[in-house]
Protein backbone atom coordinates (compact mmCIF):
# COMPACT_ATOMS: atom_id res chain seq x y z
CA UNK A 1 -189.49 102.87 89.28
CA UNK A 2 -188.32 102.62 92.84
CA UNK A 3 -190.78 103.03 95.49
CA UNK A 4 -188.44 103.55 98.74
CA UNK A 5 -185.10 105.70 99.61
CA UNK A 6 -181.83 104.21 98.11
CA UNK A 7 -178.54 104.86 98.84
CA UNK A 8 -177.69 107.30 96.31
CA UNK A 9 -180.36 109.60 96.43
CA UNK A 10 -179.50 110.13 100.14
CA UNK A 11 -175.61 110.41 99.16
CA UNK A 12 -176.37 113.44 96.55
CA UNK A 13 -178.53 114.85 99.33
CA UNK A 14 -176.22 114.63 101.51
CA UNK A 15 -172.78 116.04 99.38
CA UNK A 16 -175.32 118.64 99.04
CA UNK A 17 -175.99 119.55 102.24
CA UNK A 18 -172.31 119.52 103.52
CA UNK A 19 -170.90 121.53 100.14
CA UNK A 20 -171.52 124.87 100.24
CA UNK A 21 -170.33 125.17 96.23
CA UNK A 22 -172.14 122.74 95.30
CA UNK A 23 -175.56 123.99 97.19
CA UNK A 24 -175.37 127.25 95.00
CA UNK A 25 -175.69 124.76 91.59
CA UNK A 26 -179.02 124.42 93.09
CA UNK A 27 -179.82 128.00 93.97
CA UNK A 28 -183.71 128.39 92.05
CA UNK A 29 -184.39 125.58 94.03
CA UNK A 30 -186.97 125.27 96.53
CA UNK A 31 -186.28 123.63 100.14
CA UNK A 32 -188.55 122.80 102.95
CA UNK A 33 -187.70 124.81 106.03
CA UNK A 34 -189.00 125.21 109.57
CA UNK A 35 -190.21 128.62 111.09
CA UNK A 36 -187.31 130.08 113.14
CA UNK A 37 -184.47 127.83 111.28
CA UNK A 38 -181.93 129.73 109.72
CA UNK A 39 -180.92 129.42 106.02
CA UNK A 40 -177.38 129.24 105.26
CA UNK A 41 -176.84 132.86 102.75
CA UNK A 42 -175.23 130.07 100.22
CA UNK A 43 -178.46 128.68 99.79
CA UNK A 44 -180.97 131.54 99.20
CA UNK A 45 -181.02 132.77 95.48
CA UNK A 46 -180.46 136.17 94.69
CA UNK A 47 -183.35 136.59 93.24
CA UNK A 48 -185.42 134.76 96.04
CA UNK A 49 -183.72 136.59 99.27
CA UNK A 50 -186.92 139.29 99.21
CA UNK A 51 -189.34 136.19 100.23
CA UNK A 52 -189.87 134.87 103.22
CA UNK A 53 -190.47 131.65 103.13
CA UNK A 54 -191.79 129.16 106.40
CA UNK A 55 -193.18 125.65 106.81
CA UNK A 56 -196.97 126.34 107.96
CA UNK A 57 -197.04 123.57 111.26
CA UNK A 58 -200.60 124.01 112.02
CA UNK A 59 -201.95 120.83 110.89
CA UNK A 60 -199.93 120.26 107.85
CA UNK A 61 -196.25 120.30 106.29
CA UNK A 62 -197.12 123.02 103.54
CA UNK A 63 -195.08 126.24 103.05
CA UNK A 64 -196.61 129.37 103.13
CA UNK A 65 -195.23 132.46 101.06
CA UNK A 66 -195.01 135.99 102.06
CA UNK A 67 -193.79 139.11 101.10
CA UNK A 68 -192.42 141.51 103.72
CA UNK A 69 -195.92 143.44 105.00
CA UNK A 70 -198.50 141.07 103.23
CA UNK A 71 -199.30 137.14 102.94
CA UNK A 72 -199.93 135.77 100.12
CA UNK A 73 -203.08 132.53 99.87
CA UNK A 74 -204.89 130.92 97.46
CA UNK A 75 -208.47 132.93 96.76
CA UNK A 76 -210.62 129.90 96.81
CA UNK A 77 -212.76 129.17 100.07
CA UNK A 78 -211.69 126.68 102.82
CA UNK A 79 -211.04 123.11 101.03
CA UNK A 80 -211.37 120.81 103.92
CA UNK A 81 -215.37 121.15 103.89
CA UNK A 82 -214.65 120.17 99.86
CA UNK A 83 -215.57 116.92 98.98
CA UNK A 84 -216.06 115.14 95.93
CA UNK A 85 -219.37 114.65 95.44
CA UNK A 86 -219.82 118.09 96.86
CA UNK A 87 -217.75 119.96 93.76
CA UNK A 88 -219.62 119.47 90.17
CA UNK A 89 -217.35 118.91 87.38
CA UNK A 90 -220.15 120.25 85.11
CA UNK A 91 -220.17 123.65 86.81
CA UNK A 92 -217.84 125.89 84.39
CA UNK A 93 -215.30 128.24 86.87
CA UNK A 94 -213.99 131.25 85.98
CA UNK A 95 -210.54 132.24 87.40
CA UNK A 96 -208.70 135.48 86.72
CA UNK A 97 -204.96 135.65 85.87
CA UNK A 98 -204.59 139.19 86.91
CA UNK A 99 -201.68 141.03 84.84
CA UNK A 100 -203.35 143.97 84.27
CA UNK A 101 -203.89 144.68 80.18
CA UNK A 102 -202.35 141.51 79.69
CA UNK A 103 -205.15 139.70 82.25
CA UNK A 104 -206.78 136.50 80.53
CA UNK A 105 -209.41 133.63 82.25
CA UNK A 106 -209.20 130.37 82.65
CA UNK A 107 -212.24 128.23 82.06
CA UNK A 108 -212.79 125.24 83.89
CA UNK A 109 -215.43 123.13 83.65
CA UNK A 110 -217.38 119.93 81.62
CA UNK A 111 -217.90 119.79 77.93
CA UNK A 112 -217.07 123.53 77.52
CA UNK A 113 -215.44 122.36 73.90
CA UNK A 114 -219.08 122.38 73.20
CA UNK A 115 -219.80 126.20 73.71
CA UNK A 116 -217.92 127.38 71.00
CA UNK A 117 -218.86 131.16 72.30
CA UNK A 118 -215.62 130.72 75.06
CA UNK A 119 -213.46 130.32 72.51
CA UNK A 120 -214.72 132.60 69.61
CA UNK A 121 -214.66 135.93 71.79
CA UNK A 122 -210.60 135.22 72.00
CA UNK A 123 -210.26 135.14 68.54
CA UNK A 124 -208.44 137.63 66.66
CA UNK A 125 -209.05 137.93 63.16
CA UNK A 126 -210.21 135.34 60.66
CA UNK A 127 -207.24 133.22 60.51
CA UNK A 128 -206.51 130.21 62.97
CA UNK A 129 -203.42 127.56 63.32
CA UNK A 130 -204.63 124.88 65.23
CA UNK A 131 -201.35 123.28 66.75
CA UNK A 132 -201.35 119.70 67.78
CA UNK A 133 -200.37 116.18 68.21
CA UNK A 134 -200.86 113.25 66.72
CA UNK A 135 -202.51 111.26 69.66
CA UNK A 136 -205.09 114.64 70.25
CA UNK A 137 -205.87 115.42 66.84
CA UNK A 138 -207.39 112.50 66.61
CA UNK A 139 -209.49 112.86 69.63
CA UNK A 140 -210.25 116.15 69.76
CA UNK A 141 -209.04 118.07 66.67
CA UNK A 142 -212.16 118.22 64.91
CA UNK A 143 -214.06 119.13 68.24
CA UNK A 144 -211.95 122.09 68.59
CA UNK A 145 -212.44 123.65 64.62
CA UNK A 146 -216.35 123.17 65.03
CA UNK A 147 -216.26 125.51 68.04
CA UNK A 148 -213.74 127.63 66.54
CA UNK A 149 -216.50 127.88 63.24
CA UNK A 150 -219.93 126.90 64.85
CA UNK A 151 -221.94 130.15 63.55
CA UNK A 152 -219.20 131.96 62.67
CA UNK A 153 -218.15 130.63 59.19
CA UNK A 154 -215.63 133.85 58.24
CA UNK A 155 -213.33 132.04 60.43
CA UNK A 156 -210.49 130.11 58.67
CA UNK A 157 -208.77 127.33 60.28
CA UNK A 158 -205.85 125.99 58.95
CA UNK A 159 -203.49 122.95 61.71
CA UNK A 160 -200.59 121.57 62.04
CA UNK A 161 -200.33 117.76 63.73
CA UNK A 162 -196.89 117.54 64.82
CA UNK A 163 -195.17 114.09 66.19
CA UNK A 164 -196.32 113.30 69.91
CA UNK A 165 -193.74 113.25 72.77
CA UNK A 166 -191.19 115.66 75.05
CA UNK A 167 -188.05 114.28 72.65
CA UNK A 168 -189.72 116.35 69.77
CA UNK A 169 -189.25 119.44 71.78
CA UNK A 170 -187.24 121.07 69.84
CA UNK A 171 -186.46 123.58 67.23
CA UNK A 172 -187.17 121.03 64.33
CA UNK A 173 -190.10 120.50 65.41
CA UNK A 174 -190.75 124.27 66.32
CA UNK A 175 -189.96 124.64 62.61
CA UNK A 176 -192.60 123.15 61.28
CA UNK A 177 -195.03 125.38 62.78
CA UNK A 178 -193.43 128.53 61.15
CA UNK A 179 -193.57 126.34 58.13
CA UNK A 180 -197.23 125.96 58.41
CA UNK A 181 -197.82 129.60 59.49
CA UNK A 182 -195.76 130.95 56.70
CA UNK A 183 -197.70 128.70 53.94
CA UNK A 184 -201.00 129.47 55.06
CA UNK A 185 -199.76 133.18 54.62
CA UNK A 186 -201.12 133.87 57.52
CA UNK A 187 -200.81 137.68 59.49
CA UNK A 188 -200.38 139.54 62.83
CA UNK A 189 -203.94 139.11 63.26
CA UNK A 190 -203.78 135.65 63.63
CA UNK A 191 -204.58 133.31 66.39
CA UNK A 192 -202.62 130.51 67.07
CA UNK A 193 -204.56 127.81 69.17
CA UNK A 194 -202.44 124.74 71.02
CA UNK A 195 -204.42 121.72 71.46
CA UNK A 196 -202.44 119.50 73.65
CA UNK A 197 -200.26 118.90 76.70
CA UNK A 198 -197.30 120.77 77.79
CA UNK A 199 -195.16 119.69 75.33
CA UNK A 200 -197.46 121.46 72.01
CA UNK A 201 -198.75 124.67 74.75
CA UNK A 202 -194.80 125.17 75.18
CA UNK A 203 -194.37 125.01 71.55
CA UNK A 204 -197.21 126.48 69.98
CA UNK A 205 -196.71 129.65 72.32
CA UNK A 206 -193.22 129.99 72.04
CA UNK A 207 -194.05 130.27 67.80
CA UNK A 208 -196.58 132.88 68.72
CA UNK A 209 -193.98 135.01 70.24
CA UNK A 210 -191.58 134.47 67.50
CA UNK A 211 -194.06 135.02 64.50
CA UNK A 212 -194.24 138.38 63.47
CA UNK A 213 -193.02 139.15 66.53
CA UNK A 214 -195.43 138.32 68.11
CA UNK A 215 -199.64 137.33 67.53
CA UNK A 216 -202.18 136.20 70.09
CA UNK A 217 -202.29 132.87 71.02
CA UNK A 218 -204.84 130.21 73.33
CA UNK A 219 -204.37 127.51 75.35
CA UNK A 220 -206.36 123.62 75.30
CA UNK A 221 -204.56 121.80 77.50
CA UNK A 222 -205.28 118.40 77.30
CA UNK A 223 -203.52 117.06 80.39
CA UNK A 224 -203.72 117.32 83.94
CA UNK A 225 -200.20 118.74 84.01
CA UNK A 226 -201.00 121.24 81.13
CA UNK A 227 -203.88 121.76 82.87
CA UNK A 228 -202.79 122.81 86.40
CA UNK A 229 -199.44 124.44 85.44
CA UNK A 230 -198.00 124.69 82.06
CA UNK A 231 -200.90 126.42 80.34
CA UNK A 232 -201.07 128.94 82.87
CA UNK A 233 -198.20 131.93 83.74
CA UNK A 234 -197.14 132.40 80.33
CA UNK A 235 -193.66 130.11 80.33
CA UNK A 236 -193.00 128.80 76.58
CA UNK A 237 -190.39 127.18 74.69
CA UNK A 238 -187.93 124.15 73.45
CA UNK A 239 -185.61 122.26 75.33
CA UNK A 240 -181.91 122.31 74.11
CA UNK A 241 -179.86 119.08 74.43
CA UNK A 242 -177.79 120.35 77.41
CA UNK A 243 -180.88 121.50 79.24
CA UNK A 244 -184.38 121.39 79.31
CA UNK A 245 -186.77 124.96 78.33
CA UNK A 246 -183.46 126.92 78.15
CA UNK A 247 -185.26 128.22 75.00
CA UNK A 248 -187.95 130.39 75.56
CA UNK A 249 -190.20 133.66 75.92
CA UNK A 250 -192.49 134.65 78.79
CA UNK A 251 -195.86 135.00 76.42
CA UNK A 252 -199.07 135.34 78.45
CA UNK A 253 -202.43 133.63 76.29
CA UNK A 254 -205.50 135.04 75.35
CA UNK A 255 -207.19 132.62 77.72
CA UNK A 256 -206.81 128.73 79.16
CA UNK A 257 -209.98 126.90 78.04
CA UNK A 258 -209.61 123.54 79.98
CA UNK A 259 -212.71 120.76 78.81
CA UNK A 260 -211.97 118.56 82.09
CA UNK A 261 -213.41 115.72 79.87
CA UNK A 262 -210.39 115.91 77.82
CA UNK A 263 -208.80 113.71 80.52
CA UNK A 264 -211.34 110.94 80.10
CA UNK A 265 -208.72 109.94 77.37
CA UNK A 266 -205.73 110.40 79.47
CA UNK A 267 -203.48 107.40 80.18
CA UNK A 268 -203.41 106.42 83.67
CA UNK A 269 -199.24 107.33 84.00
CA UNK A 270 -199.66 110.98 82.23
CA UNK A 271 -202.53 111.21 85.10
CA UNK A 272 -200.51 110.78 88.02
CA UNK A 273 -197.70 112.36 86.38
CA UNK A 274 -199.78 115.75 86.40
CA UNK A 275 -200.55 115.09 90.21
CA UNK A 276 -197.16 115.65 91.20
CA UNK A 277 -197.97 119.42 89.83
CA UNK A 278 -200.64 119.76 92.11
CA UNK A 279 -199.02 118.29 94.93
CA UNK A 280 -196.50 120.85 94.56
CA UNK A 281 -198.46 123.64 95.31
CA UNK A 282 -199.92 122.07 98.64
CA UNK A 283 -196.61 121.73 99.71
CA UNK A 284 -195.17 125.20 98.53
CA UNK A 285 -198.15 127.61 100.03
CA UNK A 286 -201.18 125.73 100.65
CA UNK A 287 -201.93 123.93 103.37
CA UNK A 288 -205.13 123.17 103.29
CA UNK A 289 -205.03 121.71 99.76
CA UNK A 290 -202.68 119.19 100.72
CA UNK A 291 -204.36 117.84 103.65
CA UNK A 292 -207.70 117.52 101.40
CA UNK A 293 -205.18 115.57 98.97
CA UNK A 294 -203.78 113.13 101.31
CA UNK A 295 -208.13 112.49 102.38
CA UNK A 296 -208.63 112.77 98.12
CA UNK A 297 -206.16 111.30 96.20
CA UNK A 298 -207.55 107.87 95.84
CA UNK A 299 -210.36 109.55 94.35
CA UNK A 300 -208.15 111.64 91.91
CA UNK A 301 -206.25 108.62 90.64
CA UNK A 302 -210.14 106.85 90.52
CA UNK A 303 -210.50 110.25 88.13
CA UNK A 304 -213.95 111.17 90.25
CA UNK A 305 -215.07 114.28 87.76
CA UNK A 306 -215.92 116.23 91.19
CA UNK A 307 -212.27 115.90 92.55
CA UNK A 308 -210.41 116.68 89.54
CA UNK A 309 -212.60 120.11 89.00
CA UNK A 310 -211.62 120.79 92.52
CA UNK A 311 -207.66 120.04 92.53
CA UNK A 312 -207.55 121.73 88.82
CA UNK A 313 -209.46 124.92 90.04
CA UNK A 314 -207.17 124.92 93.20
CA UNK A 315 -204.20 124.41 91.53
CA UNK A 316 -204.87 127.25 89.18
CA UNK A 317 -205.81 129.94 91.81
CA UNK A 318 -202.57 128.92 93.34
CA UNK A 319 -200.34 129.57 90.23
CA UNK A 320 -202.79 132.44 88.73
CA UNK A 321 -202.06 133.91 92.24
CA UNK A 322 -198.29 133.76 91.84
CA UNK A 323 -198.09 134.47 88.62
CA UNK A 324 -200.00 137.81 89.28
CA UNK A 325 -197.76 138.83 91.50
CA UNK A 326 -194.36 138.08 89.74
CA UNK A 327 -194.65 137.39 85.98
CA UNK A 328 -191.23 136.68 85.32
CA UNK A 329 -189.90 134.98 88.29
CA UNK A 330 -187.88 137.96 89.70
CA UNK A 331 -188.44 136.21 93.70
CA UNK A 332 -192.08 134.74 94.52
CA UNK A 333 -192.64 132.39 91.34
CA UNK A 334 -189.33 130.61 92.32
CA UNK A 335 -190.90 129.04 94.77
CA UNK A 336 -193.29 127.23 92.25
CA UNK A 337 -189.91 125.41 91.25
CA UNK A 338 -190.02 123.41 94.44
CA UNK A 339 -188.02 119.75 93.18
CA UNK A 340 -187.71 120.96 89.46
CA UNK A 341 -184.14 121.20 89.67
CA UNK A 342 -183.49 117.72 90.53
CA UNK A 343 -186.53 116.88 87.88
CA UNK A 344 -184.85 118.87 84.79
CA UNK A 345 -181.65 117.21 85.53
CA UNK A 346 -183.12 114.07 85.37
CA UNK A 347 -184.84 114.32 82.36
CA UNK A 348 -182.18 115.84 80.49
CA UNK A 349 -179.63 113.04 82.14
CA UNK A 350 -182.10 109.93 80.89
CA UNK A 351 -183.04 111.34 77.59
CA UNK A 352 -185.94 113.68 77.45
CA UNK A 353 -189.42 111.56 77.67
CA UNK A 354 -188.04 108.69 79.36
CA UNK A 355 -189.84 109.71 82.34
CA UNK A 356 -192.14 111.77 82.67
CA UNK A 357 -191.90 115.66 83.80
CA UNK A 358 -194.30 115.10 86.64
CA UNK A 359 -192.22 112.06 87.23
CA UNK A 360 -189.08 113.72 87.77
CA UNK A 361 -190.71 116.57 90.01
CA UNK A 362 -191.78 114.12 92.01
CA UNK A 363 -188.41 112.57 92.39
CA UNK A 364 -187.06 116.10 93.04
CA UNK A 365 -189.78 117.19 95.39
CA UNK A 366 -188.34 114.03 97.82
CA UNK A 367 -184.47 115.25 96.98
CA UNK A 368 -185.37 118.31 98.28
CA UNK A 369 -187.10 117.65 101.29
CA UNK A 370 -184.16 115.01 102.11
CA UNK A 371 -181.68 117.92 101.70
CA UNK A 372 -184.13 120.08 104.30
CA UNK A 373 -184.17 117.35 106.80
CA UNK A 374 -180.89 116.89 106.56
CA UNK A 375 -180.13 121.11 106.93
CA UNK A 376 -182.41 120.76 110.09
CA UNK A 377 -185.14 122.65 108.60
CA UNK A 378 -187.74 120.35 109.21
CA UNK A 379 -188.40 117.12 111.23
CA UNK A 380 -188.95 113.49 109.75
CA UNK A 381 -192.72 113.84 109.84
CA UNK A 382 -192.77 115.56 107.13
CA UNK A 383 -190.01 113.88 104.49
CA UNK A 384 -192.78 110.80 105.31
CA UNK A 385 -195.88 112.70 104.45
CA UNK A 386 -194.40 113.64 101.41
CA UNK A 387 -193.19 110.06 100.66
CA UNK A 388 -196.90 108.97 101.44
CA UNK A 389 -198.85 111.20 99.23
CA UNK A 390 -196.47 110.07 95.99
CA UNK A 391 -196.66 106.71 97.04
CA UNK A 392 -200.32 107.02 96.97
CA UNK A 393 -200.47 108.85 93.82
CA UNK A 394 -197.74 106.49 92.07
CA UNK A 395 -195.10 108.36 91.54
CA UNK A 396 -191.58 107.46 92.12
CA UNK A 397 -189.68 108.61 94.94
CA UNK A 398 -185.81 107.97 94.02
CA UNK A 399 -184.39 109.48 90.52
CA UNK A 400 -183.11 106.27 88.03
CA UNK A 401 -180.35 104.12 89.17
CA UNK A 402 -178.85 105.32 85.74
CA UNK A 403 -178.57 109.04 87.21
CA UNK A 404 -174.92 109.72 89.15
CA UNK A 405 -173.83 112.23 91.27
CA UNK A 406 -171.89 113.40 88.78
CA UNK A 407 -174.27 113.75 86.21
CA UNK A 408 -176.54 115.79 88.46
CA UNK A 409 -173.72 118.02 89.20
CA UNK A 410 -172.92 118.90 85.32
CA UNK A 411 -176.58 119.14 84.14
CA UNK A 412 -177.50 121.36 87.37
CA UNK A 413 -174.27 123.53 86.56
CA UNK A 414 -175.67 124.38 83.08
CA UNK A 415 -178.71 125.83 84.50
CA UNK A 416 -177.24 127.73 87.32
CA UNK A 417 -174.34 129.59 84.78
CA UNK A 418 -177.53 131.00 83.10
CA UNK A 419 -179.37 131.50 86.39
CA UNK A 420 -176.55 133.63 87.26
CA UNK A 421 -176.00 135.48 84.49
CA UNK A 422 -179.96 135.94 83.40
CA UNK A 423 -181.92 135.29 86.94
CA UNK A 424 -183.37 132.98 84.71
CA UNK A 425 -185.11 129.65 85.82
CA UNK A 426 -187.31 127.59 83.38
């Protein structure tokens, strides 16, 4: 992966910029912009225009969000007296995804797959479907059913290990869990548990939706991407071969139960993949976090236990915060799409897993900023603060030489028909 600017990221940038047509394919995406700097109207999504959106200068290039008559920040006390040895990855935190009835936790914390109690009160009924992978079932699969059954043996477990990898996204693969489910005769009292990354939380949640209409579902996420975004806000579903998670449901969880031990296991690429996640949300509304990042991040990518508790717990007030206040992406949770444009068009141009989702944020995140710079809305410090913290966190920082102008522009049309038609962005 390329580690510097090349010639035709700049050049799709910079058609960008200068074509007002072909900015509105790229309208649910997120762009870096100085306080007092006008936004051309063909750039501001319909569905984004009630947000106010500014780049916070005091000390950092992050964007703070806020309605009109009230700012939104994360809950979570001031992070640049955080350090890692200060912040105990065995201390379980508890943090609130407020949506009223629908409200749910999120547990973070150190060996909480060993206090089966967290997950047994979010169990509905007797029956379980465990959904999975094959690289976590064998890691954790049998972990999960004793704490699903530990003192409680009138619970029934029944999984499904389904083929490992974002190309298996897809409705065959989404078929096998109705297969199971159907089977196992299971009812609408069930509970469907995913036990995985993104890829099975998308999946198994989406097929809790759709069975029955609908039965209660929890999430295991078993990868720092899962862990500080996909698990959380209620966003399931498949990709489709012309675009990626244009199948879906908005589907909120019982609760997120994230064992932080889980990523002892991780690879180091599906690590820094999920940093690019939690970069995003320093850059978006939270300046703070990203300043302790740039001080941090060797010590996330050294996985210190204390640092990863921290960015996970940040990351998830951030989206629990944003999700709270707009479920289903009707203005404010747009912004938490900041470079996924550019990503889902690159991993729908290269073949889905080829790279990796946090990957092809990261790309995007740097596409975007370019395209700000280059609209004037912010100066060159910032493009090269951004460039340092991926560099540092190795991600890359141009999309694939394979990727053309024009394939951008077709995959990015795809998604802005529906966006237009549905105020839809996955």
């Amino acid at each position: 992966m390329a580690s510097s600017a090349n010639p035709f990221s700049l050049s799709l940038s910079s058609e960008l910029a200068s074509n007002s047509s072909l900015r509105c394919a790229n309208s649910s995406e997120v762009f870096l912009r100085l306080p007092n700097s006008p936004a051309p109207p063909s750039l501001r999504s319909s569905f984004v225009s009630p947000i106010k959106i500014e780049l916070n200068r005091v000390g950092v290039s992050a964007l703070k969000v806020s309605r009109i008559g009230s700012r939104i920040s994360a809950s979570s006390t001031p992070v640049m007296d955080q350090s890692p040895s200060q912040t105990s990855s065995r201390v379980p935190t508890v943090v609130e995804v407020d949506l009223g009835n629908r409200s749910y936790p999120i547990y973070i914390g150190s060996g909480l797959l060993q206090q089966p109690e967290l997950l047994q009160r979010h169990v509905h009924g007797k029956r379980v479907l465990v959904v999975t992978n094959t690289t976590i079932a064998a890691l954790y699969l049998d972990k999960v059913v004793d704490a699903l059954t530990r003192g409680n043996p009138n619970i029934s477990v029944e999984s499904v290990i389904l083929p490992d990898g974002e190309k298996y996204k897809n409705m065959d693969t989404l078929m096998k869990v109705f297969d199971k489910a159907i089977e196992s005769r299971l009812d609408r009292r069930s509970t469907f548990v995913a036990l995985g990354g993104g890829v099975i939380g998308d999946m198994c949640g989406f097929a809790a939706a759709a069975f029955l209409r609908g039965v209660n579902f929890i999430q295991i996420p078993t990868t720092v991407m899962a862990q500080v975004d996909s698990s959380v806000g209620g966003k399931t579903g498949i990709n489709h071969p012309l675009g990626k998670n244009l199948i879906g449901a908005f589907y909120q969880p019982q609760c997120v139960l994230i064992d932080t031990d889980t990523l002892n296991t991780l690879p180091d690429r599906e690590l820094a993949s999920g940093f690019a996640e939690v970069i995003k949300y320093g850059l978006i509304r939270d300046a703070e976090f990203f300043e302790w990042q740039e001080k941090n991040m060797e010590a996330l990518m050294a996985r210190d236990p204390g640092a990863l508790a921290y960015a996970i717990k940040r990351s998830c007030e951030n989206k629990a915060e944003v999700v709270s206040l707009d479920e289903k992406e009707g203005g404010l949770r747009a912004t938490l799409n900041l470079g996924h444009t550019f990503g889902h068009a690159i991993e729908t141009g290269v073949g889905y897993g080829q790279w990796f989702h946090g990957e092809a944020v990261a790309a995007g995140m740097v596409m975007a900023v370019d395209m700000s710079y280059r609209l004037g809305w912010i100066d060159d410090s910032i493009v090269k603060r951004v460039h340092n913290i991926l560099k540092q966190a190795k991600l890359p920082i141009t999309p694939p030489e394979s990727m053309t102008v024009e394939m951008f522009k077709s995959v990015m049309a795809v998604r802005e028909n529906i966006a237009n038609a549905n105020t839809f962005e996955a």
